[in-house]
C-alpha atoms as a PDB file:
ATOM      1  CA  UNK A   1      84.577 -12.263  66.255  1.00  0.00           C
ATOM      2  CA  UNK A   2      84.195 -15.337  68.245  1.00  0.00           C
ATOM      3  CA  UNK A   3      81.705 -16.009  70.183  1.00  0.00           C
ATOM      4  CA  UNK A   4      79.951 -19.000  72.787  1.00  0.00           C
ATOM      5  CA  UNK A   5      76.270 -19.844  71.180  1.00  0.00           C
ATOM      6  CA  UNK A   6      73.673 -22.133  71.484  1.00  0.00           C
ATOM      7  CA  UNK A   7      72.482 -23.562  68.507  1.00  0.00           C
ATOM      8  CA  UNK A   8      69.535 -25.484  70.214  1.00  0.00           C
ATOM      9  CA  UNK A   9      67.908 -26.132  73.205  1.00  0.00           C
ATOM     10  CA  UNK A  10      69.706 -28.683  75.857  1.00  0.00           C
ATOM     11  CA  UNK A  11      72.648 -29.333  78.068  1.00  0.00           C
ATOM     12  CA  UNK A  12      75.660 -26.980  77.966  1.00  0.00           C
ATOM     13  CA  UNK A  13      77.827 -29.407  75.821  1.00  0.00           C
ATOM     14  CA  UNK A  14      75.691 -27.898  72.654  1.00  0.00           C
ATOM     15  CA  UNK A  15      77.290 -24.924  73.505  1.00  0.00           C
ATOM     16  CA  UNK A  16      80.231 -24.225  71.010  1.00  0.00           C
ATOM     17  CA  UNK A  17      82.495 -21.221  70.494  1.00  0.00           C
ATOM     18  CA  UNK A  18      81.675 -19.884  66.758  1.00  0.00           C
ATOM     19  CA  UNK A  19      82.904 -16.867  64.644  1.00  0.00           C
ATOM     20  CA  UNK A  20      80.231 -14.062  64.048  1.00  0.00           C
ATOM     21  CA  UNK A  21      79.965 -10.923  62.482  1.00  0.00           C
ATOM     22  CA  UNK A  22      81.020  -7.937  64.949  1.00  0.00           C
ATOM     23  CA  UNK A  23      77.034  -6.678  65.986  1.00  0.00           C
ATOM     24  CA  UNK A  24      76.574  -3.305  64.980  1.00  0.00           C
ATOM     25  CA  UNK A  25      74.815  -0.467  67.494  1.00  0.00           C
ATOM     26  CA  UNK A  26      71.353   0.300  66.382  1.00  0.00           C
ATOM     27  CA  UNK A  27      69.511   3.434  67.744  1.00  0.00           C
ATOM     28  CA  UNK A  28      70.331   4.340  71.517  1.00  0.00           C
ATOM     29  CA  UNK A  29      73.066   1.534  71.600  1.00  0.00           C
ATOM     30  CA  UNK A  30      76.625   1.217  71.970  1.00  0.00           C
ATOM     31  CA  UNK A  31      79.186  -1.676  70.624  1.00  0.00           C
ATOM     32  CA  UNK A  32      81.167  -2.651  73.817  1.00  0.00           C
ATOM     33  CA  UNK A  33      84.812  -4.532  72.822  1.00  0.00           C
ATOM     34  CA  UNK A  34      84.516  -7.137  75.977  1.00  0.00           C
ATOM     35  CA  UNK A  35      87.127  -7.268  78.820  1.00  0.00           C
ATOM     36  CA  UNK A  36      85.258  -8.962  81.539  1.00  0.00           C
ATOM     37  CA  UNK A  37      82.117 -10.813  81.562  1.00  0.00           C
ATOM     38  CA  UNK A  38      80.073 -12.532  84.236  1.00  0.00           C
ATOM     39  CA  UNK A  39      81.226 -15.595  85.758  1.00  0.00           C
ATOM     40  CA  UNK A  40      80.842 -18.835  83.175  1.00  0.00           C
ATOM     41  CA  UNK A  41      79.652 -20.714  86.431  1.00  0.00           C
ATOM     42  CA  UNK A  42      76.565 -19.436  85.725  1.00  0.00           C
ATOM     43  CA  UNK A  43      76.330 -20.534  82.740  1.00  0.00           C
ATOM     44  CA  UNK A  44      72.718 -20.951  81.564  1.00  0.00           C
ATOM     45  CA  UNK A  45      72.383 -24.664  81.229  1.00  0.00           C
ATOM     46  CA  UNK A  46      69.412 -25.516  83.175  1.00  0.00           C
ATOM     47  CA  UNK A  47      67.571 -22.240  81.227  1.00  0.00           C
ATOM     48  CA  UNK A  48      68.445 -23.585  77.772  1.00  0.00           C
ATOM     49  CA  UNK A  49      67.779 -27.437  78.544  1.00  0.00           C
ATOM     50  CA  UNK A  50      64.375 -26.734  79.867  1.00  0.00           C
ATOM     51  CA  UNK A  51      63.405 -23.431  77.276  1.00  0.00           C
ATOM     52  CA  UNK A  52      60.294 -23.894  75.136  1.00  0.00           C
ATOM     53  CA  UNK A  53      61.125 -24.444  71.751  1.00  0.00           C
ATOM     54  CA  UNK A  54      61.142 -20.923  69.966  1.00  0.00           C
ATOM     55  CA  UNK A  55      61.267 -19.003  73.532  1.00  0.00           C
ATOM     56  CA  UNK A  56      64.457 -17.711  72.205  1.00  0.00           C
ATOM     57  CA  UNK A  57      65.746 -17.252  68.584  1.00  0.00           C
ATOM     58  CA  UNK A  58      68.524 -19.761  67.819  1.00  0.00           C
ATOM     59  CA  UNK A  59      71.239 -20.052  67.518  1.00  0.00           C
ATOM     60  CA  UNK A  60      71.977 -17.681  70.284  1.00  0.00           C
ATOM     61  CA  UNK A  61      74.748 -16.051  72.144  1.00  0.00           C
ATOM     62  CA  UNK A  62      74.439 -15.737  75.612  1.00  0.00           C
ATOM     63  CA  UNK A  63      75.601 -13.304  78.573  1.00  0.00           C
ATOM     64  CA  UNK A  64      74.109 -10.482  79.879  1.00  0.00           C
ATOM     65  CA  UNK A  65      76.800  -9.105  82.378  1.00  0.00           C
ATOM     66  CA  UNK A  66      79.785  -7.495  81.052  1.00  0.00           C
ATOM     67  CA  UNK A  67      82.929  -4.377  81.038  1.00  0.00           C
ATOM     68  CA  UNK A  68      84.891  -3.910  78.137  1.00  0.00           C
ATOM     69  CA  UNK A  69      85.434  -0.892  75.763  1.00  0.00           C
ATOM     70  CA  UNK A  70      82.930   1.293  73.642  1.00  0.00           C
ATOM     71  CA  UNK A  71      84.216   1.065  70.322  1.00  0.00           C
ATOM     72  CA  UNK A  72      81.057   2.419  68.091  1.00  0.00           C
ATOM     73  CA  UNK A  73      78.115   4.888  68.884  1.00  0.00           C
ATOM     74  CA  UNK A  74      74.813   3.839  67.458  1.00  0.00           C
ATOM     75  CA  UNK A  75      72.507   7.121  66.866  1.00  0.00           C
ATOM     76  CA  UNK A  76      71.382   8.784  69.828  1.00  0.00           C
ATOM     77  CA  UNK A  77      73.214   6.938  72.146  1.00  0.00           C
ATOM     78  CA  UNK A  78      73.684  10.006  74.355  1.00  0.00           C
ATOM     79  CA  UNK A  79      76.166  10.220  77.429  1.00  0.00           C
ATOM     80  CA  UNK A  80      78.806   7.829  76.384  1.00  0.00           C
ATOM     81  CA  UNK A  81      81.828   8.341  73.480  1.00  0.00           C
ATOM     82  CA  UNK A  82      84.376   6.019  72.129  1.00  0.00           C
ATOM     83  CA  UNK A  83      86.740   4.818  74.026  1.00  0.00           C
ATOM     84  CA  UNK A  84      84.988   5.383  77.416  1.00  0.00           C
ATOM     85  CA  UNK A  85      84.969   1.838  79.605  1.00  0.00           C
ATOM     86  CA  UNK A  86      82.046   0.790  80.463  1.00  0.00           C
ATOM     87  CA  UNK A  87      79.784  -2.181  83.110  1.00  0.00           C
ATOM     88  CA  UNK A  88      76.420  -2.648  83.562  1.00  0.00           C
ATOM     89  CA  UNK A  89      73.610  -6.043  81.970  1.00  0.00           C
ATOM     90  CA  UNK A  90      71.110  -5.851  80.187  1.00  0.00           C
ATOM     91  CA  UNK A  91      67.890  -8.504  79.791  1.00  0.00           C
ATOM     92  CA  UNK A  92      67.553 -10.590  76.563  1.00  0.00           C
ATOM     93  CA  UNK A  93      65.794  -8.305  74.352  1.00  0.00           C
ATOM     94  CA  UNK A  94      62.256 -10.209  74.562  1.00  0.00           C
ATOM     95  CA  UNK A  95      62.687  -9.918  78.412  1.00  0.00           C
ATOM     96  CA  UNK A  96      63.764  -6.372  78.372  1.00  0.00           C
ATOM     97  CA  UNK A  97      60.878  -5.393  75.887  1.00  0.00           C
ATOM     98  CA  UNK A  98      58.185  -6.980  78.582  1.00  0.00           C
ATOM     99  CA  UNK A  99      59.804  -5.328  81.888  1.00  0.00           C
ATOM    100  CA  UNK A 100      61.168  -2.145  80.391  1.00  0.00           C
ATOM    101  CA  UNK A 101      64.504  -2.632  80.814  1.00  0.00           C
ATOM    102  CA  UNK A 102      67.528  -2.077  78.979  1.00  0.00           C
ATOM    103  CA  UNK A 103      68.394  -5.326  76.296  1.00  0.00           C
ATOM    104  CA  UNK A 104      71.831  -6.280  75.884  1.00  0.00           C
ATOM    105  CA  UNK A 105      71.098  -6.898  71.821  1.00  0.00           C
ATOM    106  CA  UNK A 106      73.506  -9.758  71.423  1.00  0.00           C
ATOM    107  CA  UNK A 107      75.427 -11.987  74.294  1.00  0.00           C
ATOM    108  CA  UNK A 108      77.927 -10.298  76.490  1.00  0.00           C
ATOM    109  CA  UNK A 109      80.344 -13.769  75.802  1.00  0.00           C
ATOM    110  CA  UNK A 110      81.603 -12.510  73.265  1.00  0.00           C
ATOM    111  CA  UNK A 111      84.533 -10.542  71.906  1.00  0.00           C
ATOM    112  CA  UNK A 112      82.240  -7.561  71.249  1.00  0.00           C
ATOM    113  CA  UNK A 113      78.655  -7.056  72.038  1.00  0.00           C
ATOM    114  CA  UNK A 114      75.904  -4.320  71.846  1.00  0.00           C
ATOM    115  CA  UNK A 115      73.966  -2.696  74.443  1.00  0.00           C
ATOM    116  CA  UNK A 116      71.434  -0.468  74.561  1.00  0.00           C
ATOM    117  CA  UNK A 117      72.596   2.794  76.441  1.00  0.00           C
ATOM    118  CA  UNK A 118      70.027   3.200  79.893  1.00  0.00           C
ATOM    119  CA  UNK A 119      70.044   3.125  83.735  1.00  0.00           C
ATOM    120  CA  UNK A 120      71.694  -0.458  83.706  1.00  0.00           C
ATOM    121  CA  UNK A 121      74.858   0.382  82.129  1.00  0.00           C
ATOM    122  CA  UNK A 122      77.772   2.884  83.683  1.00  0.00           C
ATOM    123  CA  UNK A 123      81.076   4.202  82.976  1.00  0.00           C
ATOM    124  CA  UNK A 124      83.655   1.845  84.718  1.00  0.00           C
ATOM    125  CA  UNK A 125      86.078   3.574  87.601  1.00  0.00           C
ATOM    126  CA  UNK A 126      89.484   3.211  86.792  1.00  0.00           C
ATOM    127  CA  UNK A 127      90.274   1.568  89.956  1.00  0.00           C
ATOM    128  CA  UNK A 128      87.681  -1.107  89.296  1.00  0.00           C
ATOM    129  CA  UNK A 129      88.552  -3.161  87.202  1.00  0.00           C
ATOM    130  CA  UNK A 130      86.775  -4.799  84.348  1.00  0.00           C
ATOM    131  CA  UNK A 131      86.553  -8.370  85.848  1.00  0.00           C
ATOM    132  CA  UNK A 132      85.135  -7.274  88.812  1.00  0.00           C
ATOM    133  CA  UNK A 133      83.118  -4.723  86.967  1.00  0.00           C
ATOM    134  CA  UNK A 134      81.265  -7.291  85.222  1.00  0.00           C
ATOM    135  CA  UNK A 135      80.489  -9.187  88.026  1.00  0.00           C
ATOM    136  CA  UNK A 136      79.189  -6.364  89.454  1.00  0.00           C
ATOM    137  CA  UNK A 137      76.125  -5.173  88.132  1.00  0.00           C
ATOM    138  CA  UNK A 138      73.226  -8.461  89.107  1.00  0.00           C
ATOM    139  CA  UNK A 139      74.727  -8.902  92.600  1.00  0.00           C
ATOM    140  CA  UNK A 140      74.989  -5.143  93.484  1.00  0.00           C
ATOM    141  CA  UNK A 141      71.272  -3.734  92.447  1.00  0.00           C
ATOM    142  CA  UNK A 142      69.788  -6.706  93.814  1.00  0.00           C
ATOM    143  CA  UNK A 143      71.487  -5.728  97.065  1.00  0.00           C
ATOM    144  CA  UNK A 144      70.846  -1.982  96.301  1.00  0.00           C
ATOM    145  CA  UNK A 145      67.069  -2.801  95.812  1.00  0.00           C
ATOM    146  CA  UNK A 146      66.336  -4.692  98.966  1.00  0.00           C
ATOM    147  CA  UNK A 147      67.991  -1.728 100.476  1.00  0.00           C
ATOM    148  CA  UNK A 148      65.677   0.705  99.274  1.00  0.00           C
ATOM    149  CA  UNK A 149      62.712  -1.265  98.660  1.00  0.00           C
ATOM    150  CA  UNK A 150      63.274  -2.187 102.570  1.00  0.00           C
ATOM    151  CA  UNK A 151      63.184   1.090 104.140  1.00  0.00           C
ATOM    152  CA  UNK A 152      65.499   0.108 106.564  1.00  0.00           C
ATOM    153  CA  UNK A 153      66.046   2.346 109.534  1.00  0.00           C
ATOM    154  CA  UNK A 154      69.630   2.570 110.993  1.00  0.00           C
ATOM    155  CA  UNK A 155      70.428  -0.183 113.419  1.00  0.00           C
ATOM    156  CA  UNK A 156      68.014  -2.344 112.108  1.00  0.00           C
ATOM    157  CA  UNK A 157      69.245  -5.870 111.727  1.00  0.00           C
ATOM    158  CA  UNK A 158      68.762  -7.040 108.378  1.00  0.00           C
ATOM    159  CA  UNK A 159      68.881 -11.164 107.218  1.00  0.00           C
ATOM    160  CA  UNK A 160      69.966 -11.645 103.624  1.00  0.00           C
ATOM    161  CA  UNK A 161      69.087 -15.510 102.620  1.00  0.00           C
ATOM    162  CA  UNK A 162      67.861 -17.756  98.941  1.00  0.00           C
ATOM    163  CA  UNK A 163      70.501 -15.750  96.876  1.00  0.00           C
ATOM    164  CA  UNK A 164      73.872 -16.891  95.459  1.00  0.00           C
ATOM    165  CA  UNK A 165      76.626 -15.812  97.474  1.00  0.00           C
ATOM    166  CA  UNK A 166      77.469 -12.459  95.729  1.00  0.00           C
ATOM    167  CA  UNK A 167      74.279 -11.530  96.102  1.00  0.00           C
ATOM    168  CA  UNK A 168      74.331 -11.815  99.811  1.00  0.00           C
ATOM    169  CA  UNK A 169      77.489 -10.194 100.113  1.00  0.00           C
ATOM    170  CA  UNK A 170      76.380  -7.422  97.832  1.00  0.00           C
ATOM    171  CA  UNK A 171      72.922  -7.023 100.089  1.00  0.00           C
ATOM    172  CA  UNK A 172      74.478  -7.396 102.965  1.00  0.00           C
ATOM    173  CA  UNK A 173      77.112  -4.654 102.889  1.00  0.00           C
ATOM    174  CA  UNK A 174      74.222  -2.540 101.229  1.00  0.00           C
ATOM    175  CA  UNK A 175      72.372  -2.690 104.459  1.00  0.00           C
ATOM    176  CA  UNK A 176      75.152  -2.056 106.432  1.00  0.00           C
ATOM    177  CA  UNK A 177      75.889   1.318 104.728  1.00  0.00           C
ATOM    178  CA  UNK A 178      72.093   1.740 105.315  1.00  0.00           C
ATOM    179  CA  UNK A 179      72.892   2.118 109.316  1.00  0.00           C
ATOM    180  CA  UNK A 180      72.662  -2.181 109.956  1.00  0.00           C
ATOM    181  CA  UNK A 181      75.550  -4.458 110.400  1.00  0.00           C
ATOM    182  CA  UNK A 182      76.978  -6.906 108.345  1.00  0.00           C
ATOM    183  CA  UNK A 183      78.437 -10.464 109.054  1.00  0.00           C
ATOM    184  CA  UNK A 184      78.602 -13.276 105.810  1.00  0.00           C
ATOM    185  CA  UNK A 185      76.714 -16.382 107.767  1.00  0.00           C
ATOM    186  CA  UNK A 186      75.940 -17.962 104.398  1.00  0.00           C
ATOM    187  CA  UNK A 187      79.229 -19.859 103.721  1.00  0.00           C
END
């Protein structure tokens, strides 16, 4: 399979596309053929040029957001079968590990890609579809979070500001399910 990876630390131009073995699903995990992954704005130059040497195992392939098509079970990966489509992230696996969060076990930019099966990752609605699925996942439980996390009461007015744009759209129309309103002032 082909895949983007970084094969050490510094500005995205080290990036290269590479063929790798199709990842396997270990215990709890499924193998995901990708169909939409997150936007390649975001990119993680500015992570990789300033990492610590040996804060990540290299070389690397890197996304965490994507949709795309289960194509193996691992054992016990419960609630999911092949063929189902599927969104959701999942952290790096040392970052997952240390928050207790779901890993995605090897970069979502990619033509497949394992994930570990958890609260992160969902079957996809048919009538969303896997582009916008993959964008998806960051922007809306950020937004869902400050929602709850909030305890907003209806007709509250809620500001949504420091977050990318999908973010504050995602928030934003959150809250104004919650019982607030909702008007984009961060273009």
């Amino acid at each position: 399979m082909r895949a983007l990876v970084a094969q050490q630390y510094g500005p995205p131009d080290l990036f290269a596309i590479k063929d790798l073995p199709v990842p396997e699903p270990g215990p709890c995990q499924l193998q995901v053929r990708v169909r939409g992954l997150d936007q390649l704005r975001r990119l993680p130059a500015g992570r990789w040029h300033r990492a610590r040497p040996g804060a990540a195992g290299l070389p690397a392939h890197t996304g965490h957001r994507l949709a795309g098509t289960v194509t193996r079970l691992g054992p016990d990966a419960d609630g999911f079968e092949v063929g189902d489509e599927v969104f959701g992230f999942g952290a790096p696996p040392s970052y997952a590990k240390g928050v207790g969060m779901a890993a995605i076990a090897s970069g979502a930019m990619a033509e497949y890609a394992v994930v570990t099966v958890g609260d992160y990752l969902a079957e996809r609605p048919d009538a969303l579809g896997p582009e916008v699925a993959a964008a998806l996942p960051s922007t809306g439980m950020t937004g869902l979070a400050v929602v709850e996390v909030g305890e907003f009461e209806p007709g509250e007015k809620v500001l949504v500001i420091g977050a990318g744009w999908g973010r504050r759209q995602r928030g934003g129309a959150d809250a104004g399910r919650a019982g607030g309103g909702h008007r984009d002032g961060g273009r």
